[in-house]
Protein backbone atom coordinates (compact mmCIF):
# COMPACT_ATOMS: atom_id res chain seq x y z
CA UNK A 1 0.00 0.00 0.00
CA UNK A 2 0.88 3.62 -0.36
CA UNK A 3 1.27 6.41 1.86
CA UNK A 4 -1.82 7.34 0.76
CA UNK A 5 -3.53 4.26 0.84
CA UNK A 6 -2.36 4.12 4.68
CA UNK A 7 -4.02 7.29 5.32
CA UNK A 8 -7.17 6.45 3.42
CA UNK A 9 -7.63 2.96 5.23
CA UNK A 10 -6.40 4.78 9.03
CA UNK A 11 -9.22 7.29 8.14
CA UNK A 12 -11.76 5.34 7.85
CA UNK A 13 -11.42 3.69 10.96
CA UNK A 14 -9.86 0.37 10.15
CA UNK A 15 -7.09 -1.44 11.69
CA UNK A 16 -4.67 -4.25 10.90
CA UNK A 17 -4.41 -7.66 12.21
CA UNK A 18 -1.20 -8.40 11.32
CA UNK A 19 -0.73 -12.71 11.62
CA UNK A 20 3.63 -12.74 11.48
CA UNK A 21 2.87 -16.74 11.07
CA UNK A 22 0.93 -17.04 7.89
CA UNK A 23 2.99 -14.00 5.92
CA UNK A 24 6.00 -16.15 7.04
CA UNK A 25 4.64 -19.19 5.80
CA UNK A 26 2.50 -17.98 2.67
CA UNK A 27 6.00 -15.82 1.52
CA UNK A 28 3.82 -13.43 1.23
CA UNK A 29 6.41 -10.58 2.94
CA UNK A 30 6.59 -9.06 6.04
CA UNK A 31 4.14 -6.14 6.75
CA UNK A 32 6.17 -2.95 6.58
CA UNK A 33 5.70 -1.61 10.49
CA UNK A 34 7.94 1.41 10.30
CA UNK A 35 5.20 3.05 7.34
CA UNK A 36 2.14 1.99 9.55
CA UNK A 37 3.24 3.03 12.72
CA UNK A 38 4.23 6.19 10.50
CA UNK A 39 0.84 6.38 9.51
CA UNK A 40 -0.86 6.43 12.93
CA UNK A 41 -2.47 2.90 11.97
CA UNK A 42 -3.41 0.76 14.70
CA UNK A 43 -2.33 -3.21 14.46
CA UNK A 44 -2.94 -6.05 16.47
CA UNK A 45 -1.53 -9.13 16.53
CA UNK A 46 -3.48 -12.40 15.60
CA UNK A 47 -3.58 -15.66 14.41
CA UNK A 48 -5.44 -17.16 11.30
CA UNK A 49 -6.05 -20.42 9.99
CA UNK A 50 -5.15 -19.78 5.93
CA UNK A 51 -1.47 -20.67 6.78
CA UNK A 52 -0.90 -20.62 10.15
CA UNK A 53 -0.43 -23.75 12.07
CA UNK A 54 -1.41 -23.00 15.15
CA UNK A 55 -3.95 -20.21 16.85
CA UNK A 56 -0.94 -19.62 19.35
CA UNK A 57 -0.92 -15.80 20.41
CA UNK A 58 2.08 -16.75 21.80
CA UNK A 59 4.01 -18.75 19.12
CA UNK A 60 2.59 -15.10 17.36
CA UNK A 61 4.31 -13.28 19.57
CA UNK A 62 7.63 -14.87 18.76
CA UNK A 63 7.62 -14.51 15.48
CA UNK A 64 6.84 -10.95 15.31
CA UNK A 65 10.01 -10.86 17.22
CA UNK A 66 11.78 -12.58 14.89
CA UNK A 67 10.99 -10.68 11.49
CA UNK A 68 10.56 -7.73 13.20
CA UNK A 69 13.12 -7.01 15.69
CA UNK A 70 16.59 -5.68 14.47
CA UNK A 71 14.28 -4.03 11.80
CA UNK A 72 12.73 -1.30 13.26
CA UNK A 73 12.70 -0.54 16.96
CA UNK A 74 8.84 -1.11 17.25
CA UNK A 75 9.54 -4.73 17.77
CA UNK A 76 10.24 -6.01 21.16
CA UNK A 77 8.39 -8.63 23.74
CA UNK A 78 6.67 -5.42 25.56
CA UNK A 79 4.95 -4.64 22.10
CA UNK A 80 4.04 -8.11 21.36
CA UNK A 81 2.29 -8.50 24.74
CA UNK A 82 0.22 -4.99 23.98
CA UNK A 83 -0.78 -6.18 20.80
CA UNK A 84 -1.88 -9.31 21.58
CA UNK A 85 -4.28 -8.10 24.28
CA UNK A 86 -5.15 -4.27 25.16
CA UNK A 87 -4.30 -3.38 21.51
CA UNK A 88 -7.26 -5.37 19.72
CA UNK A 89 -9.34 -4.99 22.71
CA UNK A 90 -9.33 -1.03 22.00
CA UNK A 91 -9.95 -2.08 18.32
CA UNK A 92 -12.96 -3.69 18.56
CA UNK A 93 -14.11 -1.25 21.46
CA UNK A 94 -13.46 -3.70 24.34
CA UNK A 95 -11.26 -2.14 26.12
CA UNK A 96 -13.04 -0.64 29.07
CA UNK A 97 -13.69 -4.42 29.81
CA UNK A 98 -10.74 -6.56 28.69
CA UNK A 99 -7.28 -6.41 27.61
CA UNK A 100 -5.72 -5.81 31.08
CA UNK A 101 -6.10 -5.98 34.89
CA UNK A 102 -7.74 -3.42 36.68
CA UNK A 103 -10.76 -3.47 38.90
CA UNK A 104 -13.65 -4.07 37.42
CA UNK A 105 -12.25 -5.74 34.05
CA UNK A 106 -13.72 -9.34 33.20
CA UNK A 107 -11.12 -11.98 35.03
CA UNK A 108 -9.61 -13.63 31.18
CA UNK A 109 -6.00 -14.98 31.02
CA UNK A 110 -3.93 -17.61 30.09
CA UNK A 111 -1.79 -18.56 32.84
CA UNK A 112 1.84 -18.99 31.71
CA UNK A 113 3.82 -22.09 33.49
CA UNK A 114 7.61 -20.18 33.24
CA UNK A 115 9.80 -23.32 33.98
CA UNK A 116 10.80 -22.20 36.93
CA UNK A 117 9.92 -21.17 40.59
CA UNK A 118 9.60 -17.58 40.63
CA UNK A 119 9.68 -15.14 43.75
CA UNK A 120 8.74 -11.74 42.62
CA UNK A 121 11.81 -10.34 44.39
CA UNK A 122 13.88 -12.59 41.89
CA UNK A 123 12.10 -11.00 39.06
CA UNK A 124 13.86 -8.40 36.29
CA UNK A 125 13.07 -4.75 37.31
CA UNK A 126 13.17 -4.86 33.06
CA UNK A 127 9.41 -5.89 32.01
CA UNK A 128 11.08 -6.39 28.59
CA UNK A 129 13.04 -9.08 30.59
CA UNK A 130 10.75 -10.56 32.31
CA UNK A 131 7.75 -10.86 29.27
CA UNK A 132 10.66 -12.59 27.34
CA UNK A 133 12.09 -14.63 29.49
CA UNK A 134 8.92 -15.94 31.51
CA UNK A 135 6.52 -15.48 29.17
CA UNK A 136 8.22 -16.77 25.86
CA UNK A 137 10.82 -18.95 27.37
CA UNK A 138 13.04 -16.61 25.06
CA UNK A 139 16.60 -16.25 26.47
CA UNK A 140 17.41 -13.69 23.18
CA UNK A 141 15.49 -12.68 20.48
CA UNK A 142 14.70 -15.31 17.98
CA UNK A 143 16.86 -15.28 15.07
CA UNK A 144 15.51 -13.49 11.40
CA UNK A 145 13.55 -16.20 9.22
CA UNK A 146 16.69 -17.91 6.80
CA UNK A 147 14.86 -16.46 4.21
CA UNK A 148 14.52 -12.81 5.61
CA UNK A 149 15.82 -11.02 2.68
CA UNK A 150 13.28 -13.08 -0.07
CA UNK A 151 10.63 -12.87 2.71
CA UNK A 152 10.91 -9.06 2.81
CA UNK A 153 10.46 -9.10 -0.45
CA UNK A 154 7.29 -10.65 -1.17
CA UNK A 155 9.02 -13.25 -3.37
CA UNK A 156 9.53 -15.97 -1.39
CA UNK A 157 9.25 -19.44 -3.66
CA UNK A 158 12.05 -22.32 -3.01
CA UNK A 159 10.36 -25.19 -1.05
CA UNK A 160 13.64 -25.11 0.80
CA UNK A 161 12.94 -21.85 2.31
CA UNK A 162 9.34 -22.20 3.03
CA UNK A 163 10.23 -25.67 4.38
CA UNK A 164 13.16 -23.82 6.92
CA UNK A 165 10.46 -21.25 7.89
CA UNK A 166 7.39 -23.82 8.35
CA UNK A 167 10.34 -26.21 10.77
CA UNK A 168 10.72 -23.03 12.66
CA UNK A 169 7.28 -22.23 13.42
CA UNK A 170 6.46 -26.01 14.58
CA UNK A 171 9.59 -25.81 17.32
CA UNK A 172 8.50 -22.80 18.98
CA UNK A 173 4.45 -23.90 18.69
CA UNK A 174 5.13 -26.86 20.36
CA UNK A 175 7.52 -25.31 23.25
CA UNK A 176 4.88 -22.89 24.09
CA UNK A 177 2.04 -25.42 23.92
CA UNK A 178 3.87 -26.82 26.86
CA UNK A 179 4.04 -23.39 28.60
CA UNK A 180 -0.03 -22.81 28.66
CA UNK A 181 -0.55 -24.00 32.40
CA UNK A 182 -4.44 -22.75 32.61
CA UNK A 183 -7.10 -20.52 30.59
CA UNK A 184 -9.53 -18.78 32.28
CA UNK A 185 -12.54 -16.75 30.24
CA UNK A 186 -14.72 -14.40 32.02
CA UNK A 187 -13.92 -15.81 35.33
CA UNK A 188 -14.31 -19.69 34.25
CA UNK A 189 -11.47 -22.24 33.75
CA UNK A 190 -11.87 -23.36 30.43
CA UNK A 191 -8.60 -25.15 30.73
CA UNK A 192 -6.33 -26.76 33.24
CA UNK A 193 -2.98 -28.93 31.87
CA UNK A 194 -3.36 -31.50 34.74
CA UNK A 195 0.27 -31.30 36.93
């Protein structure tokens, strides 16, 4: 899209859900996040089903760090977590009852087993840190996609680079499968991994 177009589609009132996974694996590019944020556009993270193997907000999260970060400096683990909640809770006008904890919000969250026995005086003063490590089990950011420069590109076709990316996605899906200890919606375990 052009500048333009940007402007024309933020003035309206729309938004972007912008699903890392399926560009990745569809070689369809990488969304260009220094021109929206430029253009005042709000985004939210998601997950589809058109190439995306998994509905993982998390395994989402990752990979926006990986083709993102070292890119532009909109791209870290404290921007993943506020797109993937209070960000598309504002966009579809939910935000005065989800997205975050306050009083009076409905009780939703996925409880996040972080490996290890945490006492919060043992925890990063760096929420950056802390969403990273805890969160996504991430001790760095994730490396660039092999095939960053053909993926930026929009011209991604060797089976041998769609193949590296799709192997990529399916480690860190199934490492943070294991992480998702409980989900609770609107006050109501709707999941519990048994211990």
């Amino acid at each position: 899209m052009s500048d333009e177009e940007l402007a024309l589609v933020r003035d309206s009132g729309a938004a972007i859900a912008h699903c890392p996974t399926s560009n990745s694996l569809l070689g369809s590019g990488i969304m260009p996040l220094e021109r929206v944020k430029r253009s005042g556009m709000d985004y939210a993270l998601c997950t589809d089903v058109g190439a995306s193997p998994t509905t993982s907000l998390l395994c989402e999260m990752v990979q926006f760090l990986s083709v993102h970060s070292g890119r532009t400096g909109h791209a870290n683990a404290t921007e993943a977590l506020f797109r993937t909640t209070l960000a598309p809770a504002r966009m579809l006008g939910l935000d005065r009852r989800y997205g975050h904890f306050a009083p009076g919000k409905s009780l939703s969250f996925i409880e996040i087993d972080s490996g290890e026995t945490i006492d919060a005086a043992d925890l990063e003063p760096d929420p950056e840190a802390v969403i990273q490590r805890h969160v996504l089990g991430l001790s760095a950011l994730p490396a660039p996609p092999p095939a960053m420069p053909q993926l930026f590109k929009g011209n991604l076709t060797a089976p041998t680079e769609l193949a590296a990316l799709h192997t990529g996605v399916r480690i860190a899906m199934e490492r943070l499968k294991q992480k998702i200890r409980a989900v609770v919606v609107e006050g109501q375990c709707q999941f519990m991994r048994s211990p």
